[in-house]
N, C-alpha and C. Protein backbone atom coordinates (compact mmCIF):
# COMPACT_ATOMS: atom_id res chain seq x y z
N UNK A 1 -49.22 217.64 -39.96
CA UNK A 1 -49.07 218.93 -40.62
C UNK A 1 -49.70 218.84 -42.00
N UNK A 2 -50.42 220.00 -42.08
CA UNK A 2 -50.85 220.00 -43.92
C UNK A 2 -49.98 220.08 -44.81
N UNK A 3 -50.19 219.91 -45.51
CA UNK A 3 -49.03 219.65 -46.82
C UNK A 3 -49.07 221.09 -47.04
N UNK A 4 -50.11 222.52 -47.28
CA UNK A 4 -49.46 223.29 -47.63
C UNK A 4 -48.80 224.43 -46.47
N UNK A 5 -48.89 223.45 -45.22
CA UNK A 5 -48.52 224.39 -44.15
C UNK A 5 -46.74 224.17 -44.15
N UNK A 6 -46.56 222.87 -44.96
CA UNK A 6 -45.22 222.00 -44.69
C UNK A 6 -44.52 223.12 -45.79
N UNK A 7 -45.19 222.91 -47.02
CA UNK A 7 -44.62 223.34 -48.24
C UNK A 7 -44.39 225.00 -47.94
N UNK A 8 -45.09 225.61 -47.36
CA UNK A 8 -45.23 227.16 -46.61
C UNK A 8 -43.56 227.16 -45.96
N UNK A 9 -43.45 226.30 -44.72
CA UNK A 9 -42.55 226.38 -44.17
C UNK A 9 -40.74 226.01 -44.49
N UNK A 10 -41.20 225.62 -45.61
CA UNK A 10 -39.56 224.89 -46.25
C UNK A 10 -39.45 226.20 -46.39
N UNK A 11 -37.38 225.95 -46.36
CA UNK A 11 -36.65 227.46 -46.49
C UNK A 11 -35.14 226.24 -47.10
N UNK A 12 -34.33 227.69 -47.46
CA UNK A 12 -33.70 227.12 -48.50
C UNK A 12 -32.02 227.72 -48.07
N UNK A 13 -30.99 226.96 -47.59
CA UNK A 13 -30.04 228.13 -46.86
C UNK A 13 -28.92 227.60 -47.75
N UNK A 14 -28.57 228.95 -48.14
CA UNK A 14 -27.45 229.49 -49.02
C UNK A 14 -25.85 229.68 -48.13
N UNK A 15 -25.99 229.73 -47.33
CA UNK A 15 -25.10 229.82 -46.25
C UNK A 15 -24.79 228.67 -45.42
N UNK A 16 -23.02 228.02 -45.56
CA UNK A 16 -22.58 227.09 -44.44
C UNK A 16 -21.62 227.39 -43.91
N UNK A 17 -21.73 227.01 -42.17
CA UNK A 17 -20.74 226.92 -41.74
C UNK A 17 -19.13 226.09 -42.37
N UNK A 18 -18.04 226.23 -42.07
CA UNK A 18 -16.79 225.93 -41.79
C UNK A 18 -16.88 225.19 -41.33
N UNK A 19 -17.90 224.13 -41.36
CA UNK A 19 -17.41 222.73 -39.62
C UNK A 19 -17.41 221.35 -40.40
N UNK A 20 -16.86 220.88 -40.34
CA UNK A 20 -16.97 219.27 -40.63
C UNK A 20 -18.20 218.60 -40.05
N UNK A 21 -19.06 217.97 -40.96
CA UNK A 21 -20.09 217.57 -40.68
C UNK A 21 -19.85 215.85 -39.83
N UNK A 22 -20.20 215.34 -38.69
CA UNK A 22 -19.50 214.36 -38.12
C UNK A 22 -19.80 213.30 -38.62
N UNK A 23 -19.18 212.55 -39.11
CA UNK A 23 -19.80 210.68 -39.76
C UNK A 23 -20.70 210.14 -39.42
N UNK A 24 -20.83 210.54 -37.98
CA UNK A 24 -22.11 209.52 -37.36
C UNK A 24 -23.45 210.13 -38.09
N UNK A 25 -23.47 211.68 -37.89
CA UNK A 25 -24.70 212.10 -38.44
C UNK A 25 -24.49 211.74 -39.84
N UNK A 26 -23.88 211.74 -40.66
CA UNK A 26 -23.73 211.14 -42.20
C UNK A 26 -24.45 210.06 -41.92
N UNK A 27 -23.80 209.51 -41.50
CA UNK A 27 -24.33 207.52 -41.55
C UNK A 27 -25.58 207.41 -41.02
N UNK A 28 -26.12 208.76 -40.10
CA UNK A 28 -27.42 208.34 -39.49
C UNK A 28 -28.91 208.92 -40.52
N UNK A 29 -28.08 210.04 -41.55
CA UNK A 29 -28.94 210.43 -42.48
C UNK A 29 -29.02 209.65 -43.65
N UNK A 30 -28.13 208.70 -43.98
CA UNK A 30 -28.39 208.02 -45.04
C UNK A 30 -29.05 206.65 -44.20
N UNK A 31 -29.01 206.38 -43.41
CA UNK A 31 -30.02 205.31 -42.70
C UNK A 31 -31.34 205.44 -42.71
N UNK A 32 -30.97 206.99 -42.59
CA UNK A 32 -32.90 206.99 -42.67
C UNK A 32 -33.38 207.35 -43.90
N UNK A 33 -32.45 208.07 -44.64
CA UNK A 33 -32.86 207.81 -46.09
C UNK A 33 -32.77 206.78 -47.25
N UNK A 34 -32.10 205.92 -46.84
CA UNK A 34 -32.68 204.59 -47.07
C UNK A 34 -33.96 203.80 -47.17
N UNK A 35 -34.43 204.45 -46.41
CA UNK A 35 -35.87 203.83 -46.01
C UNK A 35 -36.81 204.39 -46.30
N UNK A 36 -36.77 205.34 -47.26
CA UNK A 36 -37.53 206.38 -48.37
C UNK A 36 -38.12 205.31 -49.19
N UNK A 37 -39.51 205.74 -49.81
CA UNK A 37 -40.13 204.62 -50.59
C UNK A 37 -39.80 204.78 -52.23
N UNK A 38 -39.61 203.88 -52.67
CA UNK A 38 -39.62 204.06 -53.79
C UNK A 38 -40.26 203.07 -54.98
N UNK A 39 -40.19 204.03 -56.28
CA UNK A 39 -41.54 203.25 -57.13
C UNK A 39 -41.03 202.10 -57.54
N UNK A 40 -42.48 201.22 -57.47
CA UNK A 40 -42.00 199.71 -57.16
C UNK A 40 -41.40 198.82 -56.39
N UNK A 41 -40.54 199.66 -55.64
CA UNK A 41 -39.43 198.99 -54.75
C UNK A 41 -38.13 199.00 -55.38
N UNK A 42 -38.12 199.97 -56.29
CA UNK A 42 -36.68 199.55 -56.77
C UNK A 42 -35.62 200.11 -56.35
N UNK A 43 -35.54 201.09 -55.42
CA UNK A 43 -34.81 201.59 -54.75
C UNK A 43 -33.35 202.05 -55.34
N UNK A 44 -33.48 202.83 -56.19
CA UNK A 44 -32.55 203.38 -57.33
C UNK A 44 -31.63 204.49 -56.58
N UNK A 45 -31.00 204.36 -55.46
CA UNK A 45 -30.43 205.07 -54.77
C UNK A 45 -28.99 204.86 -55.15
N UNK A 46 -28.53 206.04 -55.15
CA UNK A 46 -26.69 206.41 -55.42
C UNK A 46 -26.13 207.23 -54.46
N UNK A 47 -25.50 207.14 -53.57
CA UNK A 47 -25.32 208.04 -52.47
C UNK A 47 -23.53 208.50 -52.74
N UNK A 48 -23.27 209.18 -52.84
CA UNK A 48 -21.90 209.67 -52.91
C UNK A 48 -21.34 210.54 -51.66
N UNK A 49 -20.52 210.58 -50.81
CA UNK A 49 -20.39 211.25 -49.48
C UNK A 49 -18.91 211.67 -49.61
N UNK A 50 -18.34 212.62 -49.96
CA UNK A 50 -16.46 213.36 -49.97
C UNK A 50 -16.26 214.46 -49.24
N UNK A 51 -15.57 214.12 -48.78
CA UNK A 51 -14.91 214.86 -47.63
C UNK A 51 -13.58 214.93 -47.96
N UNK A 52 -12.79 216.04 -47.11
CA UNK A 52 -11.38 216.45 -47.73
C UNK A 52 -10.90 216.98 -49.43
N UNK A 53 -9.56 216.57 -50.00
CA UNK A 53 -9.14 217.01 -51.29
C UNK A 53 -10.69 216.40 -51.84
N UNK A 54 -11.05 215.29 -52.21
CA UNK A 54 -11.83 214.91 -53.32
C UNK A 54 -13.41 215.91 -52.96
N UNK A 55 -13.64 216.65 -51.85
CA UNK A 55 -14.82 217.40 -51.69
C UNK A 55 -13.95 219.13 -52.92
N UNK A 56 -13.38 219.13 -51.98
CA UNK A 56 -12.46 220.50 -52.14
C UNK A 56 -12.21 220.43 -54.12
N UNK A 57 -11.62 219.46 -54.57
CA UNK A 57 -11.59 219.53 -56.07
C UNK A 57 -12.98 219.82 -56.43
N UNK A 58 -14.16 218.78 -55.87
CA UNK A 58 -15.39 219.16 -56.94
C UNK A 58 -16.01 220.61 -56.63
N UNK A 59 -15.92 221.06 -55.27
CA UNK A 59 -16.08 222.19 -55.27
C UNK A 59 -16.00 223.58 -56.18
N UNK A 60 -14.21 223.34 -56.50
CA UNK A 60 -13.65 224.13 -57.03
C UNK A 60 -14.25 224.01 -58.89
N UNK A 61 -14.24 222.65 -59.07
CA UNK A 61 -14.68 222.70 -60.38
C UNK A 61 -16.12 222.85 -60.72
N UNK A 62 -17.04 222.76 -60.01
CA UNK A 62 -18.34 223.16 -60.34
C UNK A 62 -18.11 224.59 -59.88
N UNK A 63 -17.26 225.61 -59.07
CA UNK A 63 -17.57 226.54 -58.97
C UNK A 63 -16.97 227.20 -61.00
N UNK A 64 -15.77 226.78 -60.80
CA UNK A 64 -15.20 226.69 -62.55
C UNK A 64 -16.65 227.35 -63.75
N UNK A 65 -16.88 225.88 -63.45
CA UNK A 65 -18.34 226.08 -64.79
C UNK A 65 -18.95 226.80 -64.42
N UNK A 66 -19.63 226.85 -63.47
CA UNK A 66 -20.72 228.02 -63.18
C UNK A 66 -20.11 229.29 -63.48
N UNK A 67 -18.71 229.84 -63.37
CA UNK A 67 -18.45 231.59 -63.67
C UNK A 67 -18.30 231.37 -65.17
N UNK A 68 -18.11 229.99 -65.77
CA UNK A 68 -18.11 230.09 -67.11
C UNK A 68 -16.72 230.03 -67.56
């Protein structure tokens, strides 16, 4: 694919379901994003993954700041 056929086609969704996203696919997207290149090799990756109260608090508090 061309890069500006790729860049054409990205879309951006504002909208989620209610569903619990399942662990396996978690664990299978940070597997493969792992293996993203990075400069030098230094691989400066921080992955943070919350689910339940500790999702639900940050939720609530970034929604907080944002109305101000």
């Amino acid at each position: 694919m061309e890069f500006e056929a790729l860049v054409g086609s990205r879309r951006s969704a504002r909208g989620f379901k209610n569903e619990q996203v399942p662990r396996a696919l978690i664990e299978a997207i940070i597997d493969s994003a792992k293996r993203a290149p990075s400069s030098m090799n230094t691989q400066p990756w921080h992955v943070h993954v919350l689910t339940g109260a500790p999702r639900a608090e940050v939720r609530r508090r970034n929604m907080e700041e944002m109305v101000g």
